[in-house]
C-alpha atoms as a PDB file:
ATOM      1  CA  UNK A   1     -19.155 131.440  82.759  1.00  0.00           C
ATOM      2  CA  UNK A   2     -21.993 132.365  84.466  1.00  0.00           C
ATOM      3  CA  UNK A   3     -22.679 131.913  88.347  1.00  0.00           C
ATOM      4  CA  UNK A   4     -26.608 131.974  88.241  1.00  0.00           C
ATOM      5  CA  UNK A   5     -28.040 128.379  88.807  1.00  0.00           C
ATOM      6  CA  UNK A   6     -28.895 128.511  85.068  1.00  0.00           C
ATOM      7  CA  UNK A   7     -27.333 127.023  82.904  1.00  0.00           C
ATOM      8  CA  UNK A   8     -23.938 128.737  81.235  1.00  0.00           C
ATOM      9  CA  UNK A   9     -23.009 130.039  78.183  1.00  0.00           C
ATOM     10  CA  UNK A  10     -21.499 128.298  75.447  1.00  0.00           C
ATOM     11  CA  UNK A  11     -19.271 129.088  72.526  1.00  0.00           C
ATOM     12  CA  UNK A  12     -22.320 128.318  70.388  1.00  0.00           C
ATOM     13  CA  UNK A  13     -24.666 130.109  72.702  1.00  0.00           C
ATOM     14  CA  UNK A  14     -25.113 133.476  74.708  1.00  0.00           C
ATOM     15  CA  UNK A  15     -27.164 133.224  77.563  1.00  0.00           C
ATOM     16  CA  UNK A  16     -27.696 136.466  78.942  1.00  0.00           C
ATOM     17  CA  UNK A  17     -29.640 135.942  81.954  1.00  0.00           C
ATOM     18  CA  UNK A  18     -29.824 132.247  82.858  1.00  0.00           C
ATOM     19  CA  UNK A  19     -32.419 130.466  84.645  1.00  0.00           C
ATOM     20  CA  UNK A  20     -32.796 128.000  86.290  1.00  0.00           C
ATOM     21  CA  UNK A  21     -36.174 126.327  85.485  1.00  0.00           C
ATOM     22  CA  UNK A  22     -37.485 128.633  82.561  1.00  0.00           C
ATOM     23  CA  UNK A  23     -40.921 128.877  81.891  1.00  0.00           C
ATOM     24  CA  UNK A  24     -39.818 129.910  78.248  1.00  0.00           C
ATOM     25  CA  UNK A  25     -36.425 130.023  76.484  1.00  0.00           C
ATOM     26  CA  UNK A  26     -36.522 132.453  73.736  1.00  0.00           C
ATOM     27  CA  UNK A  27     -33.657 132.527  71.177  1.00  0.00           C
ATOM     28  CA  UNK A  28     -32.110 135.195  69.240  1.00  0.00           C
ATOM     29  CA  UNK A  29     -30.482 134.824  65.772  1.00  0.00           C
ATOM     30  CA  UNK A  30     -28.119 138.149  64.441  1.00  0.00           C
ATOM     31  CA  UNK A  31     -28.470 139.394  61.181  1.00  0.00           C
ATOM     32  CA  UNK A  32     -25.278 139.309  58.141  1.00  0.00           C
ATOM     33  CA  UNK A  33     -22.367 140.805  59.693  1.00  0.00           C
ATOM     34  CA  UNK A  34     -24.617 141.311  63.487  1.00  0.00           C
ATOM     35  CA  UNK A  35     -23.219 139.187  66.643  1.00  0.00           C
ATOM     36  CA  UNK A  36     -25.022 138.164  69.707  1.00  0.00           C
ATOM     37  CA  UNK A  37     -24.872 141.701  71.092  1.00  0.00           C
ATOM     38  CA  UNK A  38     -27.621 142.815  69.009  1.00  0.00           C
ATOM     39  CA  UNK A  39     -29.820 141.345  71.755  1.00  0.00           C
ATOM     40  CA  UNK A  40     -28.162 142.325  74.799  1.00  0.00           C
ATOM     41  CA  UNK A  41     -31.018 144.762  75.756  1.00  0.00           C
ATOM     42  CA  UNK A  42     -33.407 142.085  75.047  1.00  0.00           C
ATOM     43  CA  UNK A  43     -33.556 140.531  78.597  1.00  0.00           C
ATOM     44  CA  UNK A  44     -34.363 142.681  80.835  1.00  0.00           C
ATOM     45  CA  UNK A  45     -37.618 143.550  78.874  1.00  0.00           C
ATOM     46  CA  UNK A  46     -39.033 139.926  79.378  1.00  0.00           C
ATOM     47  CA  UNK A  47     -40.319 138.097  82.139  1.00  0.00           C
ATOM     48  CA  UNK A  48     -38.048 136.954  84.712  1.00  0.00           C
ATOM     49  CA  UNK A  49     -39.086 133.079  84.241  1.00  0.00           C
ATOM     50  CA  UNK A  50     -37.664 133.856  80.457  1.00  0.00           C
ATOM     51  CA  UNK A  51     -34.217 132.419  79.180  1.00  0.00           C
ATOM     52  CA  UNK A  52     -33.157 134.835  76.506  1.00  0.00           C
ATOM     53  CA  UNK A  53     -30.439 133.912  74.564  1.00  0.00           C
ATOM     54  CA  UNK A  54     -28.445 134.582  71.311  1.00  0.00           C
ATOM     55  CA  UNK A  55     -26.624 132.820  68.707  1.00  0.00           C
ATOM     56  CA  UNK A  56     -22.708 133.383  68.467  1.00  0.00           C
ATOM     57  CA  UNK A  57     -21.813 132.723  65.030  1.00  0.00           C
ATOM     58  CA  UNK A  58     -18.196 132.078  64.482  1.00  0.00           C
ATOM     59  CA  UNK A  59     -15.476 135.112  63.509  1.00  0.00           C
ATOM     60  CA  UNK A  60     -16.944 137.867  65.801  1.00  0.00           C
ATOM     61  CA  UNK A  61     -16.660 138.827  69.090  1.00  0.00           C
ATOM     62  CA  UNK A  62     -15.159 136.127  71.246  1.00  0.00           C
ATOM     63  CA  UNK A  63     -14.964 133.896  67.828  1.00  0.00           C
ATOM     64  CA  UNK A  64     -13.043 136.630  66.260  1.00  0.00           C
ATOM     65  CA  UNK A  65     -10.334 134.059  65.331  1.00  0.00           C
ATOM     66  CA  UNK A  66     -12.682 131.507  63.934  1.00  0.00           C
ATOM     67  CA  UNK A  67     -13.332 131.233  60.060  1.00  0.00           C
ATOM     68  CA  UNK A  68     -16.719 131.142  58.908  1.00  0.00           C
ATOM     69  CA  UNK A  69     -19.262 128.436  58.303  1.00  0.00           C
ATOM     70  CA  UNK A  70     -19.235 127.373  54.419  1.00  0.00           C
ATOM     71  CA  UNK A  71     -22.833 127.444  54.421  1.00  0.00           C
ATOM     72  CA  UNK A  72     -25.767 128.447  56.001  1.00  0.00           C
ATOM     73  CA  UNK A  73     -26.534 124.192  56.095  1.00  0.00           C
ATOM     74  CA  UNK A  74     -24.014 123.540  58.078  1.00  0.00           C
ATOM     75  CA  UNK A  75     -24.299 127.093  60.220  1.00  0.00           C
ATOM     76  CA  UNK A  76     -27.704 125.739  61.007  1.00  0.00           C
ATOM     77  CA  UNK A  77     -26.667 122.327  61.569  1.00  0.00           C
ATOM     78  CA  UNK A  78     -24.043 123.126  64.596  1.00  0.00           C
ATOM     79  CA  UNK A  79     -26.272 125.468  66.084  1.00  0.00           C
ATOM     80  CA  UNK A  80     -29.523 122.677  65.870  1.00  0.00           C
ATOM     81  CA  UNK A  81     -26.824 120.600  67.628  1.00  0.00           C
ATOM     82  CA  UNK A  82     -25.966 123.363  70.213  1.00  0.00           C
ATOM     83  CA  UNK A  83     -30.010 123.392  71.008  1.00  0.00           C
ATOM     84  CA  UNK A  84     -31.520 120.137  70.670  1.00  0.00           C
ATOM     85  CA  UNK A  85     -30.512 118.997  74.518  1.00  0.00           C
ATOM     86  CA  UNK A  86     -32.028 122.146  75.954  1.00  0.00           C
ATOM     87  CA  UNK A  87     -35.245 121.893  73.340  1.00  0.00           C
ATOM     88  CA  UNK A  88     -38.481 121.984  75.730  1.00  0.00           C
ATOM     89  CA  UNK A  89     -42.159 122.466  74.381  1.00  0.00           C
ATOM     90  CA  UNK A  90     -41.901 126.247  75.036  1.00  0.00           C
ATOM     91  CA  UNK A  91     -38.443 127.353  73.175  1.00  0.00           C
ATOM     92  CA  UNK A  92     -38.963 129.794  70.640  1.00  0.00           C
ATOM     93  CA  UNK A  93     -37.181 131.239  67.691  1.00  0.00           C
ATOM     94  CA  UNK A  94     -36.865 135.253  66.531  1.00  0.00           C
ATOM     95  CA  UNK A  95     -34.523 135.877  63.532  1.00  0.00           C
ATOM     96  CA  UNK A  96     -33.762 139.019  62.172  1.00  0.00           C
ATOM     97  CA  UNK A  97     -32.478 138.945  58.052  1.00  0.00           C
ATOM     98  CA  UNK A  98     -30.029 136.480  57.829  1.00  0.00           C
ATOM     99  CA  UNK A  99     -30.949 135.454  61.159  1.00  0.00           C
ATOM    100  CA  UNK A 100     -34.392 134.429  59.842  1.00  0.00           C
ATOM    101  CA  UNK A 101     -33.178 132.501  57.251  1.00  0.00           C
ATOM    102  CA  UNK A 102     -31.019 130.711  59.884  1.00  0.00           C
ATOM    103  CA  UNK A 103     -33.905 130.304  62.649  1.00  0.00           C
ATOM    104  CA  UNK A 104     -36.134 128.698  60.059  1.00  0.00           C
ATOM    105  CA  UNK A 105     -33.409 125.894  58.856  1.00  0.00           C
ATOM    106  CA  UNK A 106     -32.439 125.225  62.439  1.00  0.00           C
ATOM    107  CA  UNK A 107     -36.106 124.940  63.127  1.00  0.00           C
ATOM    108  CA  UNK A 108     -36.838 122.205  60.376  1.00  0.00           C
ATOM    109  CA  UNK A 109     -33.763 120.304  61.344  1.00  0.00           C
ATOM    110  CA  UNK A 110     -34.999 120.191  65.359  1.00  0.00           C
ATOM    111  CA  UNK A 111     -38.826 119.655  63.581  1.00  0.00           C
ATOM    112  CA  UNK A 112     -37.330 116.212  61.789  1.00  0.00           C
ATOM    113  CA  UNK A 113     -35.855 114.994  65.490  1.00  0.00           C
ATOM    114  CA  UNK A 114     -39.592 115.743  67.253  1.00  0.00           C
ATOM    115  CA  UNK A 115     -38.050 118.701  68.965  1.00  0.00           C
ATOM    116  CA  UNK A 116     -38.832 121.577  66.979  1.00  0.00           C
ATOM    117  CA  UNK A 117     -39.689 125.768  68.342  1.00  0.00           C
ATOM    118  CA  UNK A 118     -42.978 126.257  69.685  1.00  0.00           C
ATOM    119  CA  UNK A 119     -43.059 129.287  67.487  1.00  0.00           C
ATOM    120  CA  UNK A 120     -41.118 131.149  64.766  1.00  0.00           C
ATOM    121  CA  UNK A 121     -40.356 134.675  64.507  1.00  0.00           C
ATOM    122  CA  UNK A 122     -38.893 135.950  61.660  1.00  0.00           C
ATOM    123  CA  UNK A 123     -37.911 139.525  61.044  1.00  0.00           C
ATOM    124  CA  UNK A 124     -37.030 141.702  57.558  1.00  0.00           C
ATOM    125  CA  UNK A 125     -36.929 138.698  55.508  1.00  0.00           C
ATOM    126  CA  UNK A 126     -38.446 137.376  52.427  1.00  0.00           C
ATOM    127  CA  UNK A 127     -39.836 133.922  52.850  1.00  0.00           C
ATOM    128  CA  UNK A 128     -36.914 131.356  51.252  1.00  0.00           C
ATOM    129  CA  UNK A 129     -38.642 130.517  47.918  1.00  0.00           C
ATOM    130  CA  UNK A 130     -38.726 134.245  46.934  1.00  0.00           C
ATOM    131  CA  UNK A 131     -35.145 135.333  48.011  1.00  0.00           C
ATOM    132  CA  UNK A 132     -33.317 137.258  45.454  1.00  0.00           C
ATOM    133  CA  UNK A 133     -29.804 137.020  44.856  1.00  0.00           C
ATOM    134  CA  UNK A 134     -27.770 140.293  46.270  1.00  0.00           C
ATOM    135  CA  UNK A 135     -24.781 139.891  43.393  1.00  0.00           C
ATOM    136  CA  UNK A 136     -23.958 137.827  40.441  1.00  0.00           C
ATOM    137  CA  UNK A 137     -20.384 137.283  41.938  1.00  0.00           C
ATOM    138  CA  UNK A 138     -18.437 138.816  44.839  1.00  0.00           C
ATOM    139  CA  UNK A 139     -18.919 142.423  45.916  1.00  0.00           C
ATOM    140  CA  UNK A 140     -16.319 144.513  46.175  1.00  0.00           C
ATOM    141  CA  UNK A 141     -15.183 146.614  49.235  1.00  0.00           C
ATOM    142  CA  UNK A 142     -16.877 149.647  48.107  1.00  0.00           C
ATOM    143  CA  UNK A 143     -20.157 147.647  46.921  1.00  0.00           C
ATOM    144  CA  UNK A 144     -20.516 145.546  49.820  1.00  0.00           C
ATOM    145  CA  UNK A 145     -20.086 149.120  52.505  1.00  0.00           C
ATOM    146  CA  UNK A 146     -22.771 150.918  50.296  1.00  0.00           C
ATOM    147  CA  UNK A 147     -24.754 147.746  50.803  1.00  0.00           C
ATOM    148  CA  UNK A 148     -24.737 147.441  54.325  1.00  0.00           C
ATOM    149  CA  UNK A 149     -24.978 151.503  54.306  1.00  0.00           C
ATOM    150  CA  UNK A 150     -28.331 151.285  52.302  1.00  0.00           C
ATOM    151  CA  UNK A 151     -29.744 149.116  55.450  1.00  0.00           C
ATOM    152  CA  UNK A 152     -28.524 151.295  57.890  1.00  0.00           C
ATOM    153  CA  UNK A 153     -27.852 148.571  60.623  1.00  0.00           C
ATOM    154  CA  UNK A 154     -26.269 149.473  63.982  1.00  0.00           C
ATOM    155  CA  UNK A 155     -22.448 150.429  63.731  1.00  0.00           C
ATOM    156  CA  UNK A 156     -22.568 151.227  59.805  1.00  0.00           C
ATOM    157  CA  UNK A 157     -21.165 154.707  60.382  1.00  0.00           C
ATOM    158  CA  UNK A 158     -17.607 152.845  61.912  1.00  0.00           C
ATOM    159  CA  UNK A 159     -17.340 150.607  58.731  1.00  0.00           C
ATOM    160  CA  UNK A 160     -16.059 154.315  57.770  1.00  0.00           C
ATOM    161  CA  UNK A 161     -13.564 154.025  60.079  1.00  0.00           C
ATOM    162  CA  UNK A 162     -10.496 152.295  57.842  1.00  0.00           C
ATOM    163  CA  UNK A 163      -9.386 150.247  61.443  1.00  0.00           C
ATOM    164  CA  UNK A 164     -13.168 149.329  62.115  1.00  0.00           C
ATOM    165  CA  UNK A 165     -13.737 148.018  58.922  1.00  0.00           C
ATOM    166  CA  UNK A 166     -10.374 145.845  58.795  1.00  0.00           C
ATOM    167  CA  UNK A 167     -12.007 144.437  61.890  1.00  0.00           C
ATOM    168  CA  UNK A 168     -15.265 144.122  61.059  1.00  0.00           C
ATOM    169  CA  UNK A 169     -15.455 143.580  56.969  1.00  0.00           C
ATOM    170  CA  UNK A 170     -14.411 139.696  57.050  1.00  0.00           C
ATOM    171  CA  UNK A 171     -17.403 138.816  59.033  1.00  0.00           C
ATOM    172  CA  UNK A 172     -19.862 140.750  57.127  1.00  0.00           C
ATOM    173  CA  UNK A 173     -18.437 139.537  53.639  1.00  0.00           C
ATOM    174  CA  UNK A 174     -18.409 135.457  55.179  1.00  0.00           C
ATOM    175  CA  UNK A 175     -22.147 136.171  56.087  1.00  0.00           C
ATOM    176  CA  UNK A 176     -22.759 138.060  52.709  1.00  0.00           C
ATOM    177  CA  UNK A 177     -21.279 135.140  50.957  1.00  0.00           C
ATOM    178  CA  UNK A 178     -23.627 132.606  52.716  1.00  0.00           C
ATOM    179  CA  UNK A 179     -26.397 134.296  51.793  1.00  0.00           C
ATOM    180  CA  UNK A 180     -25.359 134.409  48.529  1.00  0.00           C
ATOM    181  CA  UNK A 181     -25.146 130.658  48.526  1.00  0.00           C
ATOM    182  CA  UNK A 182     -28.536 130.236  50.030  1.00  0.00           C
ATOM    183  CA  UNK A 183     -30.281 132.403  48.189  1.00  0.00           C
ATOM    184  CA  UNK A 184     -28.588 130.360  45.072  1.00  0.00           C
ATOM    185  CA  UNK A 185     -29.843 126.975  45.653  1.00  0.00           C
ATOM    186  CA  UNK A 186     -33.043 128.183  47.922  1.00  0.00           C
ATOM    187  CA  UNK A 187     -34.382 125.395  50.384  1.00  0.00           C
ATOM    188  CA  UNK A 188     -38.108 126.070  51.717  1.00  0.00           C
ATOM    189  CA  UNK A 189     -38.312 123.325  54.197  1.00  0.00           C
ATOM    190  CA  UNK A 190     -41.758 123.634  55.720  1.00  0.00           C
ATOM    191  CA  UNK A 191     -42.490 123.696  59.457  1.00  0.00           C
ATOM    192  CA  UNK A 192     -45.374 123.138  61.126  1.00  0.00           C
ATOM    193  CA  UNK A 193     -45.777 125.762  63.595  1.00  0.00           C
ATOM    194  CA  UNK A 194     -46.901 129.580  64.194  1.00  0.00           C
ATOM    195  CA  UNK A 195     -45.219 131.612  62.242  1.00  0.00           C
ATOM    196  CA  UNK A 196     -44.950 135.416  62.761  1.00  0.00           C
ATOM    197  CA  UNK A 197     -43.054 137.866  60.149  1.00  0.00           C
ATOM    198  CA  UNK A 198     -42.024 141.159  61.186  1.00  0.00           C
ATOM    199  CA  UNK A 199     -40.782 144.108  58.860  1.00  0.00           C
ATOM    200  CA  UNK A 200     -40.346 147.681  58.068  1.00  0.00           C
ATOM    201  CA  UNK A 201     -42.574 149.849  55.477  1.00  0.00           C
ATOM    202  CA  UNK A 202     -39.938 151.291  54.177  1.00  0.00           C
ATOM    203  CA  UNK A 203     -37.195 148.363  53.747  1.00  0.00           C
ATOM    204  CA  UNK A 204     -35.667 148.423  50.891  1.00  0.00           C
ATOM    205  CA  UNK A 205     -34.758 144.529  50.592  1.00  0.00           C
ATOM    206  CA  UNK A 206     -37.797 142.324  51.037  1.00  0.00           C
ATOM    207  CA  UNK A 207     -41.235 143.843  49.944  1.00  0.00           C
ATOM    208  CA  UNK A 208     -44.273 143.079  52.317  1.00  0.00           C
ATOM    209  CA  UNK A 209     -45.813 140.808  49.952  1.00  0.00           C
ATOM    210  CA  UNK A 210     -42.488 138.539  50.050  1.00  0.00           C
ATOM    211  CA  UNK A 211     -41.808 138.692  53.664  1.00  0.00           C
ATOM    212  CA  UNK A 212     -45.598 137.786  54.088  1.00  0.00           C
ATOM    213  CA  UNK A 213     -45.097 134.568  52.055  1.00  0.00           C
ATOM    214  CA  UNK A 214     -43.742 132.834  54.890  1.00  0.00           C
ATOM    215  CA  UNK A 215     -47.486 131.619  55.385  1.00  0.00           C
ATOM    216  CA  UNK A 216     -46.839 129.574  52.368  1.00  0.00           C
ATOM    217  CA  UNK A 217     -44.296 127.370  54.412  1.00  0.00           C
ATOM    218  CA  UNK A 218     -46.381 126.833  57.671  1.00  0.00           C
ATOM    219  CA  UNK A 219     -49.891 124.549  58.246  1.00  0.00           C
ATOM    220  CA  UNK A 220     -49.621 126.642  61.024  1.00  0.00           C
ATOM    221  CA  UNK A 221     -51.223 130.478  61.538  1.00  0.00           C
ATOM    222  CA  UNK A 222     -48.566 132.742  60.313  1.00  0.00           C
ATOM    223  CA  UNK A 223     -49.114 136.110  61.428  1.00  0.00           C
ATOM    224  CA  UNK A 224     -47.540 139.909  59.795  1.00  0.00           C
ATOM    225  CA  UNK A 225     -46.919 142.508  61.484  1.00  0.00           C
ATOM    226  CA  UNK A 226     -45.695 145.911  60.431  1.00  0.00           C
ATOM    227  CA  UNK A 227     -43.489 148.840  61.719  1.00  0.00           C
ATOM    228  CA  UNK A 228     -42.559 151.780  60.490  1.00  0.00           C
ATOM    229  CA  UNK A 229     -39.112 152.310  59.434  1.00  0.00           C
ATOM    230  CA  UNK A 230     -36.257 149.882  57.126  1.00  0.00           C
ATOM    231  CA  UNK A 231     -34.874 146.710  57.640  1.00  0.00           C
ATOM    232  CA  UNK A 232     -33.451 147.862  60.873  1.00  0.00           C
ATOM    233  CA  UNK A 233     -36.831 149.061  62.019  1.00  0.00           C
ATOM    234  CA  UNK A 234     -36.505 146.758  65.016  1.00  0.00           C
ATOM    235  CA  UNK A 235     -33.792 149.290  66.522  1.00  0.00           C
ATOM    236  CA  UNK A 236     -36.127 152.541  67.243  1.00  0.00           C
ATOM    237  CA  UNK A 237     -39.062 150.291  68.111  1.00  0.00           C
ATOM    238  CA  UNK A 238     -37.398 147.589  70.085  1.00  0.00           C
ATOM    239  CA  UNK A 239     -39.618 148.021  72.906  1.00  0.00           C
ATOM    240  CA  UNK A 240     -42.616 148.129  70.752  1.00  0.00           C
ATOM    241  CA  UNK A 241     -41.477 144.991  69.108  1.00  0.00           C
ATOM    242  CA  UNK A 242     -40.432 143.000  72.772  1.00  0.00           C
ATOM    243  CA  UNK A 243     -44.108 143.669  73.917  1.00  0.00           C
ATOM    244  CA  UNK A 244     -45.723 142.235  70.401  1.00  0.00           C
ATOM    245  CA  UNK A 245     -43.331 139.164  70.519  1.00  0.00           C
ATOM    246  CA  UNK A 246     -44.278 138.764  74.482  1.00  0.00           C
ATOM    247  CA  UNK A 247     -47.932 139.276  74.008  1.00  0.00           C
ATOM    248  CA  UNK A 248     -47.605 136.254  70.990  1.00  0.00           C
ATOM    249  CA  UNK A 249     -46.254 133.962  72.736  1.00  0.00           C
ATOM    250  CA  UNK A 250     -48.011 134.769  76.004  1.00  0.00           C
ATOM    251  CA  UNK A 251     -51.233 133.973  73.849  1.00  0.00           C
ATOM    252  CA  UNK A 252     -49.820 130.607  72.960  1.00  0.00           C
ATOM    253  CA  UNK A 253     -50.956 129.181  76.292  1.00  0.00           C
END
C-alpha cells in the first residue's frame, strides 16, 4: 500500500504514482499474456498532476494464484466496477491488443452509467467488428509460443526457457482463449467519445485499414496514428508514443 496522500492500489488496480487531487487519471490496459508492469515506465514521463495507472488482470504477478476471467464480459465488467467510483470528467483509457479490446468494453459499460473516459486510446488492434479469429480450436504449446514469437512482445525470448514458460504459459493461453471467445461472438458497442488508434507498419495482426475502423464505432473524432515497427512498436518508441498521447489529451482542454 502506498504512503502518498493518493489514493492506494488495489488488487484490481496499479497505481504507480498516486495523487492526491489529479488533474488527469490515465489508465493502462496490458496486452494477452502482458501484466501491469508493461507500464511501469509510463509515469515518470507524464505530468506530475497525472494519476497513471494499470490494470492487474487476475493469474499474474501478485494474482499469480487466481484463475482467469471466463470472458472478456465479465473481465471488463469487474474492472468497470473497480473504476466507476474514481471516474472524473478527465480519466482516460490507452489499451494495447487485448488491452484495447478490454478498454473499449469497460468504456461502454462506464458510458451506459454517465461516467464514461474522456478519451480512448487504443493500440495494435483491429476495431471489434473486423476481428479475426486466431484458431479454429485450442492452440497447442508449440502453436501458441510461435504465436506470441511472431509478435515479438517483451519477455518472448524466456517463454524458451522450459521454467519460464511453466510460469508464464497459463496466463497467456487464459488471455488467448478470451480472445478467442470475443473475437467469436464480436460486440461493437459504440462510444461516444475521441477515439485515437495507434499501430505499427509492419504488424503482422491487424492491417491499418482495420485498426483504422475504430472511427466506425465513435460520433466522436477518431484519430490514427502510425509508427514504425510490429505490434509491439510501442516498446522502441515509448517515448515517442507518451508525448503523442500527452499532447492529445493536453489538446482536449
Amino acid at each position: 500500500m502506498s504512503l502518498s496522500s493518493g489514493r492506494p492500489s488495489t488488487r484490481w488496480l496499479r497505481i504507480y504514482r498516486p495523487v492526491a487531487a489529479p488533474r488527469l487519471r490515465l489508465v493502462c490496459f496490458p496486452h494477452a499474456g502482458g501484466s501491469a508492469s508493461f507500464y511501469r515506465s509510463w509515469p515518470q514521463q507524464f505530468p506530475a498532476d497525472w494519476e497513471v495507472s494499470a490494470v492487474c488482470y487476475p493469474g499474474r504477478e501478485e494474482r499469480i494464484a487466481e484463475p482467469g476471467m471466463p470472458s472478456i464480459a465479465e473481465l471488463a465488467g469487474r474492472v468497470a466496477d473497480e473504476l466507476a467510483p474514481h471516474m472524473t470528467p478527465r480519466t482516460v483509457f490507452f489499451g494495447h491488443s487485448m488491452g484495447a479490446s478490454v478498454a473499449h468494453e469497460v468504456a461502454a459499460l462506464l458510458a451506459g452509467r454517465g461516467a464514461g473516459p474522456a478519451a480512448l486510446l487504443v493500440s495494435s488492434r483491429a476495431a471489434p467488428h473486423l476481428l479475426r479469429r486466431i484458431s479454429d480450436g485450442d492452440l497447442t504449446d508449440e502453436e501458441l509460443l510461435a504465436t506470441v514469437g511472431r509478435h515479438g512482445g517483451p519477455g518472448a525470448e524466456l517463454l524458451r526457457d522450459a521454467e519460464m514458460r511453466e510460469l508464464f504459459m497459463p496466463p497467456i493461453r487464459a488471455d488467448y482463449r478470451l480472445v478467442e471467445g470475443y473475437v467469436a461472438e464480436p460486440k461493437a458497442p459504440a462510444v461516444d467519445i475521441p477515439v485515437v488508434a495507434y499501430f505499427g507498419t509492419e504488424d503482422l495482426g491487424p492491417r491499418p485499414d482495420e485498426v483504422r475502423a475504430w472511427a466506425e464505432l465513435t460520433s466522436a473524432r477518431c484519430d490514427a496514428r502510425a509508427f514504425p515497427g510490429g505490434h509491439f512498436y510501442l516498446v522502441p518508441h515509448e517515448a515517442e508514443l507518451v508525448r503523442d498521447i500527452r499532447e492529445r489529451i493536453d489538446a482536449l482542454g
